[in-house]
N, C-alpha and C. Protein backbone atom coordinates (compact mmCIF):
# COMPACT_ATOMS: atom_id res chain seq x y z
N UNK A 1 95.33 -123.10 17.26
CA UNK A 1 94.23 -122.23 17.64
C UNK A 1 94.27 -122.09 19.16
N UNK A 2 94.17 -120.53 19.47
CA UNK A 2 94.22 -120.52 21.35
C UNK A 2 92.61 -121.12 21.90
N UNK A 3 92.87 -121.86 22.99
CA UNK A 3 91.71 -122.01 23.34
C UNK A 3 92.19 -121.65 25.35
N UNK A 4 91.12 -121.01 25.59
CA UNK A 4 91.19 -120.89 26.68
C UNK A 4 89.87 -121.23 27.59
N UNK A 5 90.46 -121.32 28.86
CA UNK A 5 89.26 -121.48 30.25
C UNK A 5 89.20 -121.03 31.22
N UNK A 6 87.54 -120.36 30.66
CA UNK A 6 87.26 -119.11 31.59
C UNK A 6 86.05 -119.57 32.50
N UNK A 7 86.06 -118.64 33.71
CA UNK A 7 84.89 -119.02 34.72
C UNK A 7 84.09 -117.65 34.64
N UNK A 8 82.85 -117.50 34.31
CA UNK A 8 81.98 -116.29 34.86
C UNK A 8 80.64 -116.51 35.56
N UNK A 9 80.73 -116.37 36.83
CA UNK A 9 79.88 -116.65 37.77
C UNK A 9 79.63 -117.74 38.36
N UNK A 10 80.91 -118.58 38.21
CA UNK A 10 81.17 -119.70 39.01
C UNK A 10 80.93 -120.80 37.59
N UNK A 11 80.19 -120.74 36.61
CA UNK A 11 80.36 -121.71 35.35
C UNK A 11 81.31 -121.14 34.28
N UNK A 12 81.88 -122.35 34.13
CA UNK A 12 83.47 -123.05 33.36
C UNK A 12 82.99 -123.03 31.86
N UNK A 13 83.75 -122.52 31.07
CA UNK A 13 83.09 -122.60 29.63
C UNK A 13 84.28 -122.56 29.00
N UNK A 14 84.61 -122.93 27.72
CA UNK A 14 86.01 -123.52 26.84
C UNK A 14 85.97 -122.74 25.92
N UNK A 15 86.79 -121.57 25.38
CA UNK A 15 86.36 -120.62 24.38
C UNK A 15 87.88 -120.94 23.48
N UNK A 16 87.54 -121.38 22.35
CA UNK A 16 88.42 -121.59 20.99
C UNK A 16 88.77 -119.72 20.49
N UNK A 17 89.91 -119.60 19.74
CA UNK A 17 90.23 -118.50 19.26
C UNK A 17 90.41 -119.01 17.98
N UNK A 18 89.79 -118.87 16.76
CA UNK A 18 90.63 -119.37 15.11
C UNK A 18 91.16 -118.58 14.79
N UNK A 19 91.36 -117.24 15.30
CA UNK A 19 92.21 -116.33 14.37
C UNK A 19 92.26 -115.11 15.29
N UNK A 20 93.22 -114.71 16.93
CA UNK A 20 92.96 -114.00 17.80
C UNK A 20 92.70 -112.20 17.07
N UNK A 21 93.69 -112.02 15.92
CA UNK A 21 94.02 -111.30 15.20
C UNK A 21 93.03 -110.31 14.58
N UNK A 22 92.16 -110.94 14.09
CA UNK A 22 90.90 -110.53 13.66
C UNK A 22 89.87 -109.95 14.00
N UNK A 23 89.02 -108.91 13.44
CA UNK A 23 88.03 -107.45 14.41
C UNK A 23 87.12 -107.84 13.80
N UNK A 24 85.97 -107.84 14.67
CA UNK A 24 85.61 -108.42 15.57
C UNK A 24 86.07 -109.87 15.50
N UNK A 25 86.98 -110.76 17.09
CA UNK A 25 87.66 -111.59 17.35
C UNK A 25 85.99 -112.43 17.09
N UNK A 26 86.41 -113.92 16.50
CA UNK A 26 85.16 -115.07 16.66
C UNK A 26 85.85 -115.90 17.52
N UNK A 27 84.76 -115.62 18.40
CA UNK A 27 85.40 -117.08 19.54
C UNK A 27 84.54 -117.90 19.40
N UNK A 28 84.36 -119.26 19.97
CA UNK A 28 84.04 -120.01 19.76
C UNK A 28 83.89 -120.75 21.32
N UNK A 29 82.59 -120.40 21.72
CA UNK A 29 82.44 -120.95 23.05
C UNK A 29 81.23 -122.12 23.49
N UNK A 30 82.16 -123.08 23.82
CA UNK A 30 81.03 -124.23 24.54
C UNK A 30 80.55 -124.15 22.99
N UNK A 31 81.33 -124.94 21.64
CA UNK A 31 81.12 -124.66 20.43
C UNK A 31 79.90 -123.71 19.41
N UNK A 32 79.64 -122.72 20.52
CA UNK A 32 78.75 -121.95 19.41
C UNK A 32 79.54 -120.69 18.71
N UNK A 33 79.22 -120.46 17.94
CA UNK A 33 80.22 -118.74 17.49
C UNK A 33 79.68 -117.84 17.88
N UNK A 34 80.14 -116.71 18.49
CA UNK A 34 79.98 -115.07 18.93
C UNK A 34 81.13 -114.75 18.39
N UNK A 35 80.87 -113.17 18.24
CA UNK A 35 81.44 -112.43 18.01
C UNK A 35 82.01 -111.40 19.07
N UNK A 36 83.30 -110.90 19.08
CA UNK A 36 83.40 -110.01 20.50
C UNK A 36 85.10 -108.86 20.06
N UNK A 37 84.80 -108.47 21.04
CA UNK A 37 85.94 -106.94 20.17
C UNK A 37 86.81 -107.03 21.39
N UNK A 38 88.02 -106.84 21.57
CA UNK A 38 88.95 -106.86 22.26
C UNK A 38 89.46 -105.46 22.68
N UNK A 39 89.44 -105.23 23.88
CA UNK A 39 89.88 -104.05 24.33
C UNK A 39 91.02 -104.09 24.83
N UNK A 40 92.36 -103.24 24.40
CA UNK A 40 93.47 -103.61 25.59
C UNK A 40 93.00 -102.42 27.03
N UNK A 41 93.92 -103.16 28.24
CA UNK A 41 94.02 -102.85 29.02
C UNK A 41 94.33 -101.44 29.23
N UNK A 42 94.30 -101.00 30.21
CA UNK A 42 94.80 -99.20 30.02
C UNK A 42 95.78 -99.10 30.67
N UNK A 43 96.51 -98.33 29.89
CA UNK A 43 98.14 -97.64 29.59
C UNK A 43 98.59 -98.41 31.54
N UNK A 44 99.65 -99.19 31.03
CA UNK A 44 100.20 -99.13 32.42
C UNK A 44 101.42 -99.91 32.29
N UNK A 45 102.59 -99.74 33.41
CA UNK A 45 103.70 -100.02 33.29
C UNK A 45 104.16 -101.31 33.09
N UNK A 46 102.84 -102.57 33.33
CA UNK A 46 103.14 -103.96 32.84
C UNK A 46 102.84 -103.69 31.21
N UNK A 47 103.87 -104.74 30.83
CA UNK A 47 104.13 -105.19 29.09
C UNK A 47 102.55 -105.79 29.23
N UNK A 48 101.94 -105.07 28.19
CA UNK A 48 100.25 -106.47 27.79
C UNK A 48 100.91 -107.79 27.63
N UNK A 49 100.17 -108.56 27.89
CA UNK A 49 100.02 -109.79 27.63
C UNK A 49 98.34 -110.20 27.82
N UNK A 50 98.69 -110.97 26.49
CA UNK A 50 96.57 -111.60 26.14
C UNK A 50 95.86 -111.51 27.21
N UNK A 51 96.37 -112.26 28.60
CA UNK A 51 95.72 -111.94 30.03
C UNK A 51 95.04 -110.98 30.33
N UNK A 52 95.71 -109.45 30.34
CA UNK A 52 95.62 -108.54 30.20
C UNK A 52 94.26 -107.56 29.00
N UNK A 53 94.08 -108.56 28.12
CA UNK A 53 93.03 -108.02 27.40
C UNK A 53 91.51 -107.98 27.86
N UNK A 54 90.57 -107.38 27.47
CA UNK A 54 89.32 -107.52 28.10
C UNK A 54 88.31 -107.71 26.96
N UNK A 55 88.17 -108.85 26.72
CA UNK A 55 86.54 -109.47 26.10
C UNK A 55 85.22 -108.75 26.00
N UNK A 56 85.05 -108.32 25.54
CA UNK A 56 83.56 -107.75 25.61
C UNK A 56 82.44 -107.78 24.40
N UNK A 57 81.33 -108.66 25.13
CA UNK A 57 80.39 -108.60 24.49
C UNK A 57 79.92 -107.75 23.19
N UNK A 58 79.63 -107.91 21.89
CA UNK A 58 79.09 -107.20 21.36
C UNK A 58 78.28 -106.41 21.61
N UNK A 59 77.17 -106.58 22.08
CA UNK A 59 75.88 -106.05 22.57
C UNK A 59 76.57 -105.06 23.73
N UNK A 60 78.06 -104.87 24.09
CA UNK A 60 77.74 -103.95 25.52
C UNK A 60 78.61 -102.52 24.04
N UNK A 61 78.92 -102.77 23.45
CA UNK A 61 79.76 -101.99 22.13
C UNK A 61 78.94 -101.04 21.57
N UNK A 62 79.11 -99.61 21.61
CA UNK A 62 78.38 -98.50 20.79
C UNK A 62 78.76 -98.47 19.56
N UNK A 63 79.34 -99.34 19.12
CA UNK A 63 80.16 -99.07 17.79
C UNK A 63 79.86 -100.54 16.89
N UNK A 64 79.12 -101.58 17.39
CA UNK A 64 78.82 -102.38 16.60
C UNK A 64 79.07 -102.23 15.20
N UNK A 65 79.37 -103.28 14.42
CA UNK A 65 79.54 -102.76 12.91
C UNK A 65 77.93 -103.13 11.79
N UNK A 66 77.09 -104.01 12.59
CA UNK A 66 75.25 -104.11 11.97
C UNK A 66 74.89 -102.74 12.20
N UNK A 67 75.08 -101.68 13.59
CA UNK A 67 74.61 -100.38 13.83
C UNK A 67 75.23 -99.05 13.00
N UNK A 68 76.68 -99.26 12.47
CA UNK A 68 76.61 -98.89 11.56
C UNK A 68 76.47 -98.44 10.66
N UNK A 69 75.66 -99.66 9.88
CA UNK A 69 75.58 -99.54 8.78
C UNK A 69 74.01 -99.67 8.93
N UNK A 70 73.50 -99.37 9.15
CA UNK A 70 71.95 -99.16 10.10
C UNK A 70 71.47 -98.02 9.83
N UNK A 71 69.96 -97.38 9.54
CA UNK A 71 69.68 -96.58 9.40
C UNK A 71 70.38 -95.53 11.18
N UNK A 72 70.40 -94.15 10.93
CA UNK A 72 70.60 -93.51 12.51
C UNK A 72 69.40 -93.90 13.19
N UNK A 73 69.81 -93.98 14.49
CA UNK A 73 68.76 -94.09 15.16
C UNK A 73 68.50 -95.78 15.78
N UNK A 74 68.86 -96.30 14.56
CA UNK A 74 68.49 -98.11 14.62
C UNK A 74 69.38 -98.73 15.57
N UNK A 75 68.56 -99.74 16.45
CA UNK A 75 69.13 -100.56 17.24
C UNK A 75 69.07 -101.94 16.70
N UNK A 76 70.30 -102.61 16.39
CA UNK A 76 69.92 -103.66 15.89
C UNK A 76 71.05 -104.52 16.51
N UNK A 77 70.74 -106.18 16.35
CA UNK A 77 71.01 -107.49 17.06
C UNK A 77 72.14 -107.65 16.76
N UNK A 78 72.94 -107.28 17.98
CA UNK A 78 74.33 -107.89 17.54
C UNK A 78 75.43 -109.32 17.40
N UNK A 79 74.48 -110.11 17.52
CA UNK A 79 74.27 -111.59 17.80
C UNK A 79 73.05 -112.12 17.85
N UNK A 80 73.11 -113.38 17.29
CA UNK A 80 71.64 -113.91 16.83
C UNK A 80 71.40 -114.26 18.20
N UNK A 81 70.10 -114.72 18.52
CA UNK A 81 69.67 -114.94 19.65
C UNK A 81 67.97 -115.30 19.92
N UNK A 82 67.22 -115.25 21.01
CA UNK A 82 66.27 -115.18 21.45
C UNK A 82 65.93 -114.00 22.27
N UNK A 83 65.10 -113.21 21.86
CA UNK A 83 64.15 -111.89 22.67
C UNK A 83 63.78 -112.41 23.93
N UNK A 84 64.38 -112.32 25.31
CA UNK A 84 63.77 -112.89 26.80
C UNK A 84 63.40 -111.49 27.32
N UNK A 85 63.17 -110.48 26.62
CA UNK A 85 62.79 -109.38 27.77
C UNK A 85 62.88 -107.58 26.81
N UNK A 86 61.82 -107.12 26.94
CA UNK A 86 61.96 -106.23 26.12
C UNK A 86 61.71 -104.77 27.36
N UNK A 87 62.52 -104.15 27.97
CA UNK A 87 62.59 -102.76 28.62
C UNK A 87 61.92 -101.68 28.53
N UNK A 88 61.53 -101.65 26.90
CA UNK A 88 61.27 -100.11 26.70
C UNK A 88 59.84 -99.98 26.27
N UNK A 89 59.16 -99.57 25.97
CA UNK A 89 57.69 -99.26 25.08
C UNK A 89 57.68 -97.82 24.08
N UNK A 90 57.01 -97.65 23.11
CA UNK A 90 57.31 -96.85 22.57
C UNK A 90 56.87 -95.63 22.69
N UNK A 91 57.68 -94.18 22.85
CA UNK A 91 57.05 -92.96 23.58
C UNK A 91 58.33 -92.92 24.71
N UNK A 92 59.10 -93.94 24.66
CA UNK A 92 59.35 -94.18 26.61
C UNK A 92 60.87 -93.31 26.05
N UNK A 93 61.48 -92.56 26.81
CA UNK A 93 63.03 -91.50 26.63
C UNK A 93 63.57 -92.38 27.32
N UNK A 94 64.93 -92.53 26.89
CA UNK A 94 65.91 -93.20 27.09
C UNK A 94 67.09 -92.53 26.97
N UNK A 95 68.47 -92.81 28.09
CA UNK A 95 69.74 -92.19 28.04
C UNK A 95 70.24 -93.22 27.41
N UNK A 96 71.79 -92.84 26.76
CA UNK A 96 72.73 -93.19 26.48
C UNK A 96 72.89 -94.61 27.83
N UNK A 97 73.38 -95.94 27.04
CA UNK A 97 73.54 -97.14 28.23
C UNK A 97 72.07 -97.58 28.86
N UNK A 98 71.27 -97.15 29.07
CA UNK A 98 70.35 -97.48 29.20
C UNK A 98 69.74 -99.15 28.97
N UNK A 99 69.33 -100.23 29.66
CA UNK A 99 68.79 -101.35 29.12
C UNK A 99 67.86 -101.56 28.32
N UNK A 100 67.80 -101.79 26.79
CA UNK A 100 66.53 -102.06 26.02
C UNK A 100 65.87 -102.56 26.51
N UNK A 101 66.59 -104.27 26.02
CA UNK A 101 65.56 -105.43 25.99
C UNK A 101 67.20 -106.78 26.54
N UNK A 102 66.59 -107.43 26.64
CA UNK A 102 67.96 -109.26 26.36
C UNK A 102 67.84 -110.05 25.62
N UNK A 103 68.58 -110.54 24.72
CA UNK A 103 68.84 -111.29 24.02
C UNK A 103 69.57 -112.63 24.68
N UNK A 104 69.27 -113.51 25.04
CA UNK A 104 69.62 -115.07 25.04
C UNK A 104 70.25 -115.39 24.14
N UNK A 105 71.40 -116.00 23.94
CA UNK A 105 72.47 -116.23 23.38
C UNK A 105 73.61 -117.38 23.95
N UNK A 106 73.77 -118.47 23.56
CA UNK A 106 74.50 -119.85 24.21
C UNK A 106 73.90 -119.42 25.66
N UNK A 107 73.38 -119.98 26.40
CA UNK A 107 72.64 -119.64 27.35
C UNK A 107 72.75 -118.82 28.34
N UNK A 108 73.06 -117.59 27.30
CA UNK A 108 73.60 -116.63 28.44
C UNK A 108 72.72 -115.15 27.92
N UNK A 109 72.55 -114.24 28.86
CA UNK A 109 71.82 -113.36 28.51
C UNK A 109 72.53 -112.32 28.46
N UNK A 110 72.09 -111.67 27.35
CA UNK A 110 72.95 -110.51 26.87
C UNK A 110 72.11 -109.52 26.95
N UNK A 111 72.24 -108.11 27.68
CA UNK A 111 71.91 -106.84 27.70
C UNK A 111 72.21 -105.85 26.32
N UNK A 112 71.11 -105.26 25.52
CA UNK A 112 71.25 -104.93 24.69
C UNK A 112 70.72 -103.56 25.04
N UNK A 113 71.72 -101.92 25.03
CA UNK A 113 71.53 -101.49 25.95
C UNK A 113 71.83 -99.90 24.55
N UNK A 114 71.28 -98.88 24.93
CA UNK A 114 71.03 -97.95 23.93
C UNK A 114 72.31 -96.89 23.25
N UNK A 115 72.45 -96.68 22.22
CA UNK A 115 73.84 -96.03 22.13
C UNK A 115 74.30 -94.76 22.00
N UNK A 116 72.53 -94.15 22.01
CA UNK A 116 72.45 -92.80 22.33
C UNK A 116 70.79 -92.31 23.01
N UNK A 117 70.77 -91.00 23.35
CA UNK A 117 69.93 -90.69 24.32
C UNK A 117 68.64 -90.36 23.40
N UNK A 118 67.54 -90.59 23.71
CA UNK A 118 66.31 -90.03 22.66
C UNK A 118 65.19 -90.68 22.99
N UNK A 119 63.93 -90.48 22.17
CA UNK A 119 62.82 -91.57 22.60
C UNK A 119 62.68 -92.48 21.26
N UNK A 120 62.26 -93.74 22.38
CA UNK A 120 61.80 -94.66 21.17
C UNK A 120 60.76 -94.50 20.41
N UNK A 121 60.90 -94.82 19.37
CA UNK A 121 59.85 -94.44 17.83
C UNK A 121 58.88 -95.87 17.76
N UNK A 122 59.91 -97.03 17.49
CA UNK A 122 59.39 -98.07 17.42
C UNK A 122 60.19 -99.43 18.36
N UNK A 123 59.83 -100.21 18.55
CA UNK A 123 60.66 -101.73 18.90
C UNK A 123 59.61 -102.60 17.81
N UNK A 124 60.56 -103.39 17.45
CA UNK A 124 60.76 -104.24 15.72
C UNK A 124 60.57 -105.48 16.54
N UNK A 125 60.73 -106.33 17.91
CA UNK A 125 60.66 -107.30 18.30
C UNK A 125 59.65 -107.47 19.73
N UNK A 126 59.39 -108.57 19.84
CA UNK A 126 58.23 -109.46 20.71
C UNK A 126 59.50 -111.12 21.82
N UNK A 127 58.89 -110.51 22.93
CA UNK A 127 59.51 -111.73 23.47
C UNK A 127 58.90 -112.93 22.85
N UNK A 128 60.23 -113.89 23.17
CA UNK A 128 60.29 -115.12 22.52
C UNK A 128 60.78 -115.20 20.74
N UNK A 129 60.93 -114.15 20.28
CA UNK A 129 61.27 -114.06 18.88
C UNK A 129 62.70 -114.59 18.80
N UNK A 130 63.05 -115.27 17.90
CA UNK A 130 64.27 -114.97 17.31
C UNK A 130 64.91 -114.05 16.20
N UNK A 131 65.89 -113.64 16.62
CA UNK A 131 66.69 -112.55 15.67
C UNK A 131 67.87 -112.91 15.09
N UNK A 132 68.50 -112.63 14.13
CA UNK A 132 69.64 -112.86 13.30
C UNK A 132 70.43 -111.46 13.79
N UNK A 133 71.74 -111.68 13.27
CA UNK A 133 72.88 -110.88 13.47
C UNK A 133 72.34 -109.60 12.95
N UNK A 134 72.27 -107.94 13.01
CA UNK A 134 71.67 -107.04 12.58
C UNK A 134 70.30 -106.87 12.36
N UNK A 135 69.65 -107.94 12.91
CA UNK A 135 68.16 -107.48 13.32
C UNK A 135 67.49 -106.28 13.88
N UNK A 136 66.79 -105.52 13.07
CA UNK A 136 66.38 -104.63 13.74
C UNK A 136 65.41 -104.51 15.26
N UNK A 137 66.10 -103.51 15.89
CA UNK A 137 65.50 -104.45 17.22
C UNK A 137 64.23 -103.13 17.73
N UNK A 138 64.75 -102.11 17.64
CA UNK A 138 64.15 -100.85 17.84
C UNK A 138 64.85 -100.01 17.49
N UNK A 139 64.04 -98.26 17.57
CA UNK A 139 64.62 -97.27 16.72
C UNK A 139 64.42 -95.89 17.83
N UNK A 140 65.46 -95.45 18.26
CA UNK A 140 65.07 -94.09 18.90
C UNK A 140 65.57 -92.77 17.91
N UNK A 141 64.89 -92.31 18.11
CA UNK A 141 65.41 -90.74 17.85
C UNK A 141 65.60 -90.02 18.21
């Protein structure tokens, strides 16, 4: 199993690979599980190598596979977590990328951020809540 060690923002964290192969990749960091999608690098005259790949958060992904399969419109949790901050109120227009709300996650905060442009209808969550994987989080239209 690859395990590698990475620094982001000056803290050191040990991320296991069980199966690099696999969409969405499960890593396994500072032993908790996330989920995360692998982007290669763009077109360029070095051969890729894993180095070369770029990690990215579920939550930064318009294409989540809980959103999906989600009513349109639905924003939902792409990793279980804790609600530390909710952005929007309902009525409030929002672009495409835009910051919802954060989700806390191995103690790191994750930006859960909109995947298309519209106003919010409802938000489904309250700081301090916990959410499961495809939690509905809010709904724009």
């Amino acid at each position: 199993m690859p395990v590698y060690h990475v620094k982001v923002e000056g803290k050191d964290y040990t991320v296991e690979v069980p199966n690099p192969h696999e969409r969405p990749v499960r890593a396994i960091v500072d032993g908790e599980t996330i989920e995360v999608a692998v982007e290669t690098a763009e077109a360029s005259t070095e051969t890729p190598t894993p180095a070369s790949a770029k990690l990215v958060a579920m939550s930064e992904l318009s294409s989540a596979p809980a959103a999906a399969s989600a009513a349109p419109g639905a924003v939902t949790a792409p990793l279980p977590g804790t609600v530390i901050a909710i952005d929007v109120q309902v009525g409030a227009q929002v672009e495409r990328g835009q910051q919802l709300c954060v989700l806390e996650a191995m103690k790191m905060n994750n930006p859960i951020r909109a995947t298309a442009g519209g106003k919010v209808t409802e938000v489904f969550v309250r700081i301090g809540e916990q959410v499961q994987h495809g939690d509905p989080l809010c709904m724009i239209e």
